[in-house]
Protein backbone atom coordinates (compact mmCIF):
# COMPACT_ATOMS: atom_id res chain seq x y z
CA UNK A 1 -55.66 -24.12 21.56
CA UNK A 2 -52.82 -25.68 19.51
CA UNK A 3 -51.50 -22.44 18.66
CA UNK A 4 -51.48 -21.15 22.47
CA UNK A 5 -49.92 -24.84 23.54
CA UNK A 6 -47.12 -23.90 20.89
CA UNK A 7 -45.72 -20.85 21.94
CA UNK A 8 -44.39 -22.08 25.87
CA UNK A 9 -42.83 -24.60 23.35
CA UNK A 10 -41.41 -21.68 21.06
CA UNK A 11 -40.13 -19.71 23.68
CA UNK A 12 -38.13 -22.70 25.22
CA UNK A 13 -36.89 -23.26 22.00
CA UNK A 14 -35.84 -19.55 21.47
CA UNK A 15 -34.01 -19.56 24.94
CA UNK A 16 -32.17 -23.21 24.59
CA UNK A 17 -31.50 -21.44 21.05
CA UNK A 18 -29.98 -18.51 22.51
CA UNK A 19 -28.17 -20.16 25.43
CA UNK A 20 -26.65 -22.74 22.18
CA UNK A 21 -24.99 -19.64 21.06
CA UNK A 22 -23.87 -17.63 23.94
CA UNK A 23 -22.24 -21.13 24.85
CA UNK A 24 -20.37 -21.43 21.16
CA UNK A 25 -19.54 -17.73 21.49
CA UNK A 26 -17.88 -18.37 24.78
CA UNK A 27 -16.41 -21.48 23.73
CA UNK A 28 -15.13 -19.66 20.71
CA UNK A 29 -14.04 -16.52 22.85
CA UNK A 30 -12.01 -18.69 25.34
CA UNK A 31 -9.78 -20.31 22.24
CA UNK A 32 -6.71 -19.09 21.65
CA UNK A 33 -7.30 -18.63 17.68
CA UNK A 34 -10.75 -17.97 18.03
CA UNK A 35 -12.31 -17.49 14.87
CA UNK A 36 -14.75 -14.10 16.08
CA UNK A 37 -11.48 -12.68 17.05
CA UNK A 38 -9.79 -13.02 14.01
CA UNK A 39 -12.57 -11.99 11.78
CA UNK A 40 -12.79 -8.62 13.76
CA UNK A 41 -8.91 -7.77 13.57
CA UNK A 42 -8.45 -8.87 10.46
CA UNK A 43 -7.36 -6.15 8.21
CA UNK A 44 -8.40 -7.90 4.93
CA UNK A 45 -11.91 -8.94 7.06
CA UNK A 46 -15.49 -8.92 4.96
CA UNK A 47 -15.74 -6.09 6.03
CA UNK A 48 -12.65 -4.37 4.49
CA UNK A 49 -13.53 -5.83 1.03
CA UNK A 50 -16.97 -5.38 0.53
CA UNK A 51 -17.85 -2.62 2.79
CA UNK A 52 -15.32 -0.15 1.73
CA UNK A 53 -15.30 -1.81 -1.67
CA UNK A 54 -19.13 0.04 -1.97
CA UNK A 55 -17.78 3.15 0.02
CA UNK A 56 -14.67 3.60 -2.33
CA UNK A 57 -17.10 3.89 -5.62
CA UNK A 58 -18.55 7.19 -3.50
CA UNK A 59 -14.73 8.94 -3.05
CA UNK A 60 -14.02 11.90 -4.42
CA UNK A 61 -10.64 12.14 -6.06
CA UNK A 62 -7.68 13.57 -3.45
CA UNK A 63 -4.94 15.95 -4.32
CA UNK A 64 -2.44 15.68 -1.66
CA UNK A 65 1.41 15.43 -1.15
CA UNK A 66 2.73 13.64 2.39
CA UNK A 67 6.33 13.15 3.57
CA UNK A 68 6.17 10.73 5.94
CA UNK A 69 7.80 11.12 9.71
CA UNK A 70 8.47 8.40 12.39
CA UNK A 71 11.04 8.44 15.09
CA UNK A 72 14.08 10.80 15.03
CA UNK A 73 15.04 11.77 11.32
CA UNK A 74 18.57 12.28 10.80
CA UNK A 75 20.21 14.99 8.63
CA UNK A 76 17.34 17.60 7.76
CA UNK A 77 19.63 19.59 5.25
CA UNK A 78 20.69 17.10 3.42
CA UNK A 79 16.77 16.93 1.97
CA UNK A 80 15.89 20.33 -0.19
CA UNK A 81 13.60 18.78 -1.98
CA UNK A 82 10.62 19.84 -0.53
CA UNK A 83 10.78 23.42 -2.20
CA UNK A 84 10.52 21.94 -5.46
CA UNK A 85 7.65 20.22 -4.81
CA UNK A 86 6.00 23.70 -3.95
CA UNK A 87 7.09 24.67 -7.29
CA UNK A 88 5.59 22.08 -9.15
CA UNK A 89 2.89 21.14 -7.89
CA UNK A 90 -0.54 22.66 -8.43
CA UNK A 91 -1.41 25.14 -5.60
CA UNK A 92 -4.36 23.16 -4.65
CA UNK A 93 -2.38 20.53 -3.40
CA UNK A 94 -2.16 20.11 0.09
CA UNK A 95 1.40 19.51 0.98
CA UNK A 96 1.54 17.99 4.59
CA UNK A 97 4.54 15.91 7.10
CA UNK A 98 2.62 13.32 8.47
CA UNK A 99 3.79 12.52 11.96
CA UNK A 100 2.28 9.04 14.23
CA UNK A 101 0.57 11.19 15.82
CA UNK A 102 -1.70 12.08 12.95
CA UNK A 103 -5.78 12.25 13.38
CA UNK A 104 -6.11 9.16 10.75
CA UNK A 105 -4.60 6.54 13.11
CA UNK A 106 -7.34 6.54 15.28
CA UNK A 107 -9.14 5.18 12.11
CA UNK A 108 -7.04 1.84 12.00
CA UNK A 109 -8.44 -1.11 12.50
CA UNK A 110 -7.24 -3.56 15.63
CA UNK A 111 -5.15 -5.51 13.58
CA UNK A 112 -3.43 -2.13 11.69
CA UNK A 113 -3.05 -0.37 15.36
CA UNK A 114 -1.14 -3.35 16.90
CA UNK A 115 1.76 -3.87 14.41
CA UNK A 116 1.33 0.03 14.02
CA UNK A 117 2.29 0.11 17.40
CA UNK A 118 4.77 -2.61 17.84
CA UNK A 119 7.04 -2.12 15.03
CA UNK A 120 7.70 1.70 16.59
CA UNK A 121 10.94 0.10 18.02
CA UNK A 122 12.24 0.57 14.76
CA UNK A 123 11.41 3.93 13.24
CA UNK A 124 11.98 2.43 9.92
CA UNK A 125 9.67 -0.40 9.40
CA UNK A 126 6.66 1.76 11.08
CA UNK A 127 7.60 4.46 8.30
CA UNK A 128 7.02 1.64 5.62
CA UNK A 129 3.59 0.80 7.51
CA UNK A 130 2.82 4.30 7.71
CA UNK A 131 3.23 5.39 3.99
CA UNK A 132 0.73 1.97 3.09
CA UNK A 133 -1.71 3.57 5.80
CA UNK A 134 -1.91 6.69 4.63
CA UNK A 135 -2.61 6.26 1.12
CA UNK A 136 -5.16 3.95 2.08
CA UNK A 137 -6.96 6.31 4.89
CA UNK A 138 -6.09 9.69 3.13
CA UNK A 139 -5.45 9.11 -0.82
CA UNK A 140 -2.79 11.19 -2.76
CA UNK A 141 1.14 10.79 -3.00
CA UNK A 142 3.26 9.85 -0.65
CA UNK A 143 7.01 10.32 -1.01
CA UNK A 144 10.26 10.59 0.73
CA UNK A 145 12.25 13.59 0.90
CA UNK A 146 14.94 13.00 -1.46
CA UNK A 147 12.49 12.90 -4.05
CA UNK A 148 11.74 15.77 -6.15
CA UNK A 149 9.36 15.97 -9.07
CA UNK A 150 9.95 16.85 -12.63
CA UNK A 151 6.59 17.31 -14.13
CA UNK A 152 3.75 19.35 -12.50
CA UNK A 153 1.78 17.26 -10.03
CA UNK A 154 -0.55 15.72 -10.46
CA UNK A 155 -1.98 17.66 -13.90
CA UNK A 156 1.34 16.04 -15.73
CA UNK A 157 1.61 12.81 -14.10
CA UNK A 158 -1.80 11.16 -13.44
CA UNK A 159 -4.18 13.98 -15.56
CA UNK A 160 -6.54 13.53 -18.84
CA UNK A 161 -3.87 13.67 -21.07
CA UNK A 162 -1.36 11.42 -19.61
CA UNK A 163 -0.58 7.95 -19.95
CA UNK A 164 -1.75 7.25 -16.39
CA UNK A 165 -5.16 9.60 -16.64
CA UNK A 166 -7.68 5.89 -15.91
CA UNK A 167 -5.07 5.10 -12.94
CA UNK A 168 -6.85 4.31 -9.49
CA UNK A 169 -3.68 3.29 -7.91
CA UNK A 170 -0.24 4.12 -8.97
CA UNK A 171 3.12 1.66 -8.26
CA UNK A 172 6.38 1.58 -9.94
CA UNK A 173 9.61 -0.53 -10.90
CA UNK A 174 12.33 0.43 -8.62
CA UNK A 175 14.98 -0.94 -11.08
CA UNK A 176 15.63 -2.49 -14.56
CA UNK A 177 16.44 -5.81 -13.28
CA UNK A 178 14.67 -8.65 -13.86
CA UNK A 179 17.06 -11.82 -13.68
CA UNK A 180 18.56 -14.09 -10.53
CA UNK A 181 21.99 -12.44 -11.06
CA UNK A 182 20.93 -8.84 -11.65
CA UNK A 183 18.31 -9.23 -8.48
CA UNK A 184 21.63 -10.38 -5.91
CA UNK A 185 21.16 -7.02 -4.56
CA UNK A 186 17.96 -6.30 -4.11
CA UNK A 187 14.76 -8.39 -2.47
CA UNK A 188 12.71 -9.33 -5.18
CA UNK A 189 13.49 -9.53 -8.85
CA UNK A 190 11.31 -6.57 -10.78
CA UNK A 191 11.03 -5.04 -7.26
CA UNK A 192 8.42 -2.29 -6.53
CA UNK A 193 9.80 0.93 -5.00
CA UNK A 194 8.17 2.11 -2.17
CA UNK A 195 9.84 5.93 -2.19
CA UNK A 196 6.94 7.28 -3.76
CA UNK A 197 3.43 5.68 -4.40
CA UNK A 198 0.28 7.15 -4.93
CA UNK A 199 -3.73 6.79 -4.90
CA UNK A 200 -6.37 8.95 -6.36
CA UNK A 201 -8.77 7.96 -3.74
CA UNK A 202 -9.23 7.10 -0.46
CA UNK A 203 -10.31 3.37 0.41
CA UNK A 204 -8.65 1.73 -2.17
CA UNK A 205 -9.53 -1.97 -2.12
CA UNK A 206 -6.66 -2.90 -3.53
CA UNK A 207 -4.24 -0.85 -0.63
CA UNK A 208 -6.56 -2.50 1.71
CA UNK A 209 -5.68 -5.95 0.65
CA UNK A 210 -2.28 -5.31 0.71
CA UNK A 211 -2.10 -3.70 4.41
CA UNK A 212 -3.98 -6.89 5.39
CA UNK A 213 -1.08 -9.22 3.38
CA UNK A 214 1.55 -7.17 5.45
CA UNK A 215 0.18 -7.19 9.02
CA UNK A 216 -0.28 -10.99 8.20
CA UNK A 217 3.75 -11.22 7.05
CA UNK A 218 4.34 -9.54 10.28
CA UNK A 219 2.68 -11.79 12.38
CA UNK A 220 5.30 -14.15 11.43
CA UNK A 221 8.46 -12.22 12.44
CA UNK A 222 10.24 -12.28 15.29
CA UNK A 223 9.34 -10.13 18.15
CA UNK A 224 11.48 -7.12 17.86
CA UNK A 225 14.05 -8.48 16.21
CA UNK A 226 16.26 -5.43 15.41
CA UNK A 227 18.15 -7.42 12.76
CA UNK A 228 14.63 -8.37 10.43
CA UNK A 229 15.44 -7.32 6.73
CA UNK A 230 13.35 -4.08 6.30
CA UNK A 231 12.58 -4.34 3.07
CA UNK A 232 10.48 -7.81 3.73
CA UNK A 233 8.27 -6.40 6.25
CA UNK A 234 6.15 -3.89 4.72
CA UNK A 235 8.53 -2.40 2.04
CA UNK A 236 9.35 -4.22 -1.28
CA UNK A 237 9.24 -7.51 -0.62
CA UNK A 238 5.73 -7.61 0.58
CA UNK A 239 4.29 -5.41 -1.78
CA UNK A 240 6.21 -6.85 -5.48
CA UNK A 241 4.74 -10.38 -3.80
CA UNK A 242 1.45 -8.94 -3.35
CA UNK A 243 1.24 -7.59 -6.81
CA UNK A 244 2.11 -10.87 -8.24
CA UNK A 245 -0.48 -12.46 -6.13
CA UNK A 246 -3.19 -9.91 -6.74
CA UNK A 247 -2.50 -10.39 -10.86
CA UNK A 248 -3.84 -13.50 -10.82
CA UNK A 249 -1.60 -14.55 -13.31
CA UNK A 250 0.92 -17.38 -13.14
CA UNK A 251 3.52 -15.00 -14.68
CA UNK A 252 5.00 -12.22 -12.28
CA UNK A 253 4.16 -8.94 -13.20
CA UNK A 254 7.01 -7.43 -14.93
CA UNK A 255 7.06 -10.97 -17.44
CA UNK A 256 2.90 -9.97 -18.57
CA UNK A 257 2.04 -8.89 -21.49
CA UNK A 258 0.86 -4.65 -21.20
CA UNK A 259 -1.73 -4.89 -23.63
CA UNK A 260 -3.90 -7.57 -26.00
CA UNK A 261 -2.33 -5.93 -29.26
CA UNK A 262 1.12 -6.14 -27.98
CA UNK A 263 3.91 -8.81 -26.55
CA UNK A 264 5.29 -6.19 -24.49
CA UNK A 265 6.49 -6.25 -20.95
CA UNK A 266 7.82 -4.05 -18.28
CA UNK A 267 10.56 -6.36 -18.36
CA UNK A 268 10.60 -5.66 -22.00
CA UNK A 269 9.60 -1.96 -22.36
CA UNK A 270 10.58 0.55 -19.55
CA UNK A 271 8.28 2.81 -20.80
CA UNK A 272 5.33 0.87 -20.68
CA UNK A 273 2.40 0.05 -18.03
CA UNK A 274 0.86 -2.93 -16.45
CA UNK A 275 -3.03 -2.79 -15.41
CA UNK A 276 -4.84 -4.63 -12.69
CA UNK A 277 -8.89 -4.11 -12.87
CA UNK A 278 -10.67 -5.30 -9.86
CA UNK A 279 -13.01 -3.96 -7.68
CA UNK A 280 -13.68 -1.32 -9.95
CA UNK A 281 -10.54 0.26 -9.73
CA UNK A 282 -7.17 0.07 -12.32
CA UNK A 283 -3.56 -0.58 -10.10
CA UNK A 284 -1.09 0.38 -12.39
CA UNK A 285 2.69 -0.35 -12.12
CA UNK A 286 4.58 2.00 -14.24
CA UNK A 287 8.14 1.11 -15.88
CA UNK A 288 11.12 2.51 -14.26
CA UNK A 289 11.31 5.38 -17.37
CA UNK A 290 8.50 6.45 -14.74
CA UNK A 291 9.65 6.16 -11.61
CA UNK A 292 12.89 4.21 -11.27
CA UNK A 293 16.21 3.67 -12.71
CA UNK A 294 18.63 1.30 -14.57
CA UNK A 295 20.87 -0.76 -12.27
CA UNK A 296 24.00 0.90 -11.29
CA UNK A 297 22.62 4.16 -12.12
CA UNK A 298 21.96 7.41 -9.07
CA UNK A 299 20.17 9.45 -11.61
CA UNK A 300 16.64 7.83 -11.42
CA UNK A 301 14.54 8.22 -14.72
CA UNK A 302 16.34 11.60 -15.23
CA UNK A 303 17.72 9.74 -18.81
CA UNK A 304 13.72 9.23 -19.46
CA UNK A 305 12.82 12.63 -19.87
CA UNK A 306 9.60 11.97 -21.64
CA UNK A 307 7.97 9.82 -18.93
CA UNK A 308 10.13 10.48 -16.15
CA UNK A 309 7.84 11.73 -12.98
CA UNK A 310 9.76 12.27 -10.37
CA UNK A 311 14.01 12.15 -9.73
CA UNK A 312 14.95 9.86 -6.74
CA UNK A 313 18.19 11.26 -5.36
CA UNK A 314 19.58 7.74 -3.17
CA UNK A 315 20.33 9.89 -0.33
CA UNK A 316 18.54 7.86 2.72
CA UNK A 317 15.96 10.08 3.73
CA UNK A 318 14.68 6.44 5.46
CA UNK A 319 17.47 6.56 8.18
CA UNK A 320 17.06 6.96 11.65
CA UNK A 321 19.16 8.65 14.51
């Protein structure tokens, strides 16, 4: 008898239960920062980092070049580049110009889609966005189009036998400048280039984190304010301060030592290479004899020949008509 007296009892519990919740949902719902809200537009949510973080360990490696497209492009033949990319780069490769319109947005997340979106009234700033997305949601290289390579890709740049062959993710040093007076004419000090990045998987953890650390920045600017520095909203501001923040170190990046056996730094050694481990994956940011260039210099790592990857040419393939 006790036991059938009980369950009128559990059931009224179970609904007062129930209705408890559906109240703090709606309560919750009704705020203007509700907390459910935020979790599920987040791009850096639980989900993102754990989910994905299980889903990335089951990626097969990607071989794919992308030239990223927003807006009107200005000046098509002033960019020949591409035809040397077909020449080094091993036939397997897909080679593709990846447009807004491309399948993979409709895999964005609310957060992603909405600055995504909104910063399309500059072309520029939703080209930054862009390259971040797509090496997160389809792996590979991305580049601009006055970059051309001068090893074979990817076999001589990220293969067995290179420096970079345990590399998840790959960044690198824009420029050989690493003091307040040297850095007057750029964003950061040690800043990260952002003309060509790459990612040998899909679902990196650590891309993730950082899309998540720029639609956060972005919350913060002005509404289409057509005068925001473009380099601080998802170029290389964000992404040198996210690398110093993902380090975990209280040195930046560029100032940390590039191995146990050595006192070396990028700041130091051009030629050498910083590791991140976390999540099972290795972020590497390469010295500019890799990627970059010494200040005052147009030639790019050409004077590097031994590490050099790729030539930047400087000739604004990121403007706009």
């Amino acid at each position: 008898m006790g036991s059938i007296a009980s369950q009128p009892r559990s059931r009224l519990f179970a609904v007062i239960s129930g209705a408890a919740l559906l109240l703090v949902l709606y309560i919750d719902l009704a705020h203007s920062n509700s907390i459910l809200v935020k979790q599920a537009t987040s791009s850096s949510s639980y989900f993102r980092a754990h989910y994905i973080q299980q889903q990335y360990k089951q990626e097969t490696p990607v071989c794919r070049i992308q030239f990223v497209f927003t807006g009107t492009k200005y000046d098509y033949d002033k960019f020949p580049m591409l035809q040397s990319w077909l020449q080094y780069a091993d036939p397997k490769c897909a080679i593709e110009l990846v447009r807004a319109n491309h399948a993979f947005v409709d895999e964005l997340t609310p957060a992603e889609r909405a600055m995504f979106d909104d910063s399309a009234y500059l072309p520029i700033l939703q080209a930054d966005f862009m390259k971040l997305l797509v090496l997160y949601y389809l792996g590979g290289l991305v580049t601009d189009l006055d970059v051309s390579p001068m090893k074979r890709f990817p076999d001589d740049w990220t293969g067995p036998n290179t420096a970079l062959a345990t590399c998840d993710v790959v960044l690198g040093s824009e420029v050989s400048c690493f003091t307040d007076e040297c850095a007057s004419g750029y964003v950061r000090k040690g800043q990260i280039q952002n003309w060509s990045m790459w990612a040998r998987h899909r679902h990196s953890p650590f891309l993730g984190e950082l899309i998540g650390f720029v639609v956060d920045k972005y919350k913060t600017f002005p509404v289409h304010d057509k005068d925001v520095a473009v380099q601080e909203v998802a170029g290389s501001g964000p992404i040198t301060d996210f690398v110093n923040r993902y380090s975990g170190l209280d040195v930046p990046y560029y100032d940390a030592k590039t191995s146990k056996d050595s006192n070396a730094t990028l700041a130091s050694d051009y030629s050498k290479v910083f590791r991140m481990h976390k999540y099972g994956e290795e972020v590497c940011i390469v010295g500019t004899y890799y990627t970059g260039g010494p200040v005052g210099s147009q030639a790019g790592c050409r004077d590097s020949p031994e590490f050099c990857m790729l030539l930047h040419a400087f000739e604004g393939s990121w403007r706009h008509g």
